[in-house]
C-alpha atoms as a PDB file:
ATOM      1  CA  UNK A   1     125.336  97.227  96.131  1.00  0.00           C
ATOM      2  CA  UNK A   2     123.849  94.303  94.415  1.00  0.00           C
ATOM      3  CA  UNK A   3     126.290  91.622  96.507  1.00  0.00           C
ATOM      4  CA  UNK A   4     124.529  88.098  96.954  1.00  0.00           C
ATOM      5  CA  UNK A   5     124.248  87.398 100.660  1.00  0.00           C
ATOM      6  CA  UNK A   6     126.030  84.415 102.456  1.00  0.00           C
ATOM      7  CA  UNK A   7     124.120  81.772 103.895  1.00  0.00           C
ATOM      8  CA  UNK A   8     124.646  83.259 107.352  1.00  0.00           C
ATOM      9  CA  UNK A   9     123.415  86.182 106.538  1.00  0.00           C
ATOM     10  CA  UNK A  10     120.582  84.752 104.679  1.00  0.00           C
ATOM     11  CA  UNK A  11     119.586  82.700 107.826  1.00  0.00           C
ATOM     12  CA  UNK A  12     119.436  85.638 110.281  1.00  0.00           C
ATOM     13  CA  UNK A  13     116.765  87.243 107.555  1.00  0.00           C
ATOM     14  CA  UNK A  14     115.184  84.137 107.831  1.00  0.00           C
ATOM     15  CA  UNK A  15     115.396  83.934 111.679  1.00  0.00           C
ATOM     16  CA  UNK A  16     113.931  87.435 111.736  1.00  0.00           C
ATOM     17  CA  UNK A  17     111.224  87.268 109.764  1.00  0.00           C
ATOM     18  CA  UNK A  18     109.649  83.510 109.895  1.00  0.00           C
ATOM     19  CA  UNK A  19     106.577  82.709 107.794  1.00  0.00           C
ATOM     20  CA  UNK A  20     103.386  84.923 108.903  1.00  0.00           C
ATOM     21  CA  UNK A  21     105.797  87.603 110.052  1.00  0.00           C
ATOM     22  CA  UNK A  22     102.956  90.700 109.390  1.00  0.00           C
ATOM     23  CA  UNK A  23     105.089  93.541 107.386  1.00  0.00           C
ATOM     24  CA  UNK A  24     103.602  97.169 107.190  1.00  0.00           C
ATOM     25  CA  UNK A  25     105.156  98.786 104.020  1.00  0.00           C
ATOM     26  CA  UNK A  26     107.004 102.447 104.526  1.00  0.00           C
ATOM     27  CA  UNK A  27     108.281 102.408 101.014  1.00  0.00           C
ATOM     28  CA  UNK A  28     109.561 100.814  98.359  1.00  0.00           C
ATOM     29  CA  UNK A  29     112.148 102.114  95.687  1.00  0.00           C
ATOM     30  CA  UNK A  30     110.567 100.068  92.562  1.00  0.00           C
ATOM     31  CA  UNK A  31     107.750 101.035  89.706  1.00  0.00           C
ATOM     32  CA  UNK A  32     106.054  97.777  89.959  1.00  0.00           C
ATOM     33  CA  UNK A  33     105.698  98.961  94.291  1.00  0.00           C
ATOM     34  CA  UNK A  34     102.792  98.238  96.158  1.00  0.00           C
ATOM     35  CA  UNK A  35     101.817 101.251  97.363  1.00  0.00           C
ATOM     36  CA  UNK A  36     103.122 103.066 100.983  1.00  0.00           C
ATOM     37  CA  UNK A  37     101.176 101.444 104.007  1.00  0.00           C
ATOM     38  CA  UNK A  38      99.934  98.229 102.567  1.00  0.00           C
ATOM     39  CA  UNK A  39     100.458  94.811 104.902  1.00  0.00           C
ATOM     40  CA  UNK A  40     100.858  92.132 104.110  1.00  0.00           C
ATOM     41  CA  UNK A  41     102.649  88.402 105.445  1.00  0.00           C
ATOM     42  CA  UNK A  42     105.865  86.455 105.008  1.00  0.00           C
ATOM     43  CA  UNK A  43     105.534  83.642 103.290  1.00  0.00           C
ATOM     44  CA  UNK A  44     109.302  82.634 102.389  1.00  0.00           C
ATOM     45  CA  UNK A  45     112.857  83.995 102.241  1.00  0.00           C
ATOM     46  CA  UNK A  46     114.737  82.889  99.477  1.00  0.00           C
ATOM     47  CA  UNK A  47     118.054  82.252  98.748  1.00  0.00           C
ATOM     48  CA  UNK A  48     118.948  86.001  98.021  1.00  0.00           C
ATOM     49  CA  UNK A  49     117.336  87.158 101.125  1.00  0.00           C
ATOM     50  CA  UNK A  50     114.529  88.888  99.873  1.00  0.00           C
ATOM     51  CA  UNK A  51     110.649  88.720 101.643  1.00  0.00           C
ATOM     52  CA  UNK A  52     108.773  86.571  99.497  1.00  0.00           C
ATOM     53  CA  UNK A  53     104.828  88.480 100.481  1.00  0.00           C
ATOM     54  CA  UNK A  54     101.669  88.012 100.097  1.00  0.00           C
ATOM     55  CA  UNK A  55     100.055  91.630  99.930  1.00  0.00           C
ATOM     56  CA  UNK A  56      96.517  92.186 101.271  1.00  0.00           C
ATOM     57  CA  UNK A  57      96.058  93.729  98.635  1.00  0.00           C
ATOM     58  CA  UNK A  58      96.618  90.522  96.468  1.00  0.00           C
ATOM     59  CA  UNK A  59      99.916  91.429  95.122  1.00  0.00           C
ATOM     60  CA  UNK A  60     103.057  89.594  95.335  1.00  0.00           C
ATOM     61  CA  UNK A  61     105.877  91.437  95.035  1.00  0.00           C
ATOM     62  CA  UNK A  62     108.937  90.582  97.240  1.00  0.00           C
ATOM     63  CA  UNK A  63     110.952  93.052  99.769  1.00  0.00           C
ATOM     64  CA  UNK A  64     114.318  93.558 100.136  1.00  0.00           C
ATOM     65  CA  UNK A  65     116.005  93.971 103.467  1.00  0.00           C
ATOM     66  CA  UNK A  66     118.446  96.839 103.190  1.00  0.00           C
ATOM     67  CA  UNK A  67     116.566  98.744 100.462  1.00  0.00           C
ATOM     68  CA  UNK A  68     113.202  98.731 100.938  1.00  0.00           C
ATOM     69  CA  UNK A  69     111.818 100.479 103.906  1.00  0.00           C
ATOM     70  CA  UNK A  70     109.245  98.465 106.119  1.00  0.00           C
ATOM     71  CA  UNK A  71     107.836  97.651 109.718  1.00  0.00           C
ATOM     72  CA  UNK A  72     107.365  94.294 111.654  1.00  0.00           C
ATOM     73  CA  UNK A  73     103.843  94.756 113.104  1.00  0.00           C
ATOM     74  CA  UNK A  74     103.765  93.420 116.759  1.00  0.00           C
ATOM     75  CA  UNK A  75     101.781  90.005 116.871  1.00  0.00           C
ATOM     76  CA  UNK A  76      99.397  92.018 120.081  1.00  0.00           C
ATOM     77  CA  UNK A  77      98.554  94.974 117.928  1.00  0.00           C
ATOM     78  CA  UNK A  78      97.307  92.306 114.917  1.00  0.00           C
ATOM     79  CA  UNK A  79      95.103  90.805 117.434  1.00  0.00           C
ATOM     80  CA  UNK A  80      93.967  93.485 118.937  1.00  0.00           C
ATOM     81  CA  UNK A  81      92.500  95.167 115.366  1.00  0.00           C
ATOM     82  CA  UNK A  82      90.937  92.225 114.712  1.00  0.00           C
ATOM     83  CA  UNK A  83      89.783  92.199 118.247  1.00  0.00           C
ATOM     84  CA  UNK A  84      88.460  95.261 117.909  1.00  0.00           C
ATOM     85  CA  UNK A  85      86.564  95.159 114.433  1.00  0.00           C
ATOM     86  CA  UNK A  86      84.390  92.127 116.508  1.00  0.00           C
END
């Protein structure tokens, strides 16, 4: 099911997950995968519709709505890690 998106749909992806949108990985389908629970943050969504990350654990590697599996971590429990590592 390898069907380029419209623009419509690429915009809601967009409008869904802006740059710095934090991501928690579940899984990902792929041999070159980060591995299951890494974060990371949007940087981009491209023309195709795919996540353009940057991993924390330095890796790049894109996700794709619809086949990989992943989280939207709320902006309060961010803070509140960091809060709590002080």
């Amino acid at each position: 099911m390898n069907r380029w998106p419209t623009r419509e749909q690429v915009q809601r992806i967009k409008d869904r997950y802006p740059p710095g949108t934090r991501i928690r990985l579940d899984h990902m389908d792929d041999p070159q995968a980060v591995p299951d629970g890494t974060e990371g943050t949007v940087q981009a969504v491209d023309d195709a519709g795919q996540l353009l990350m940057k991993w924390d654990n330095g890796r790049s590697l894109s996700l794709v709505p619809g086949e990989d599996s992943f989280s939207v971590i709320p902006q309060q429990q961010e803070q509140g890690m960091t809060m709590g590592g002080m």
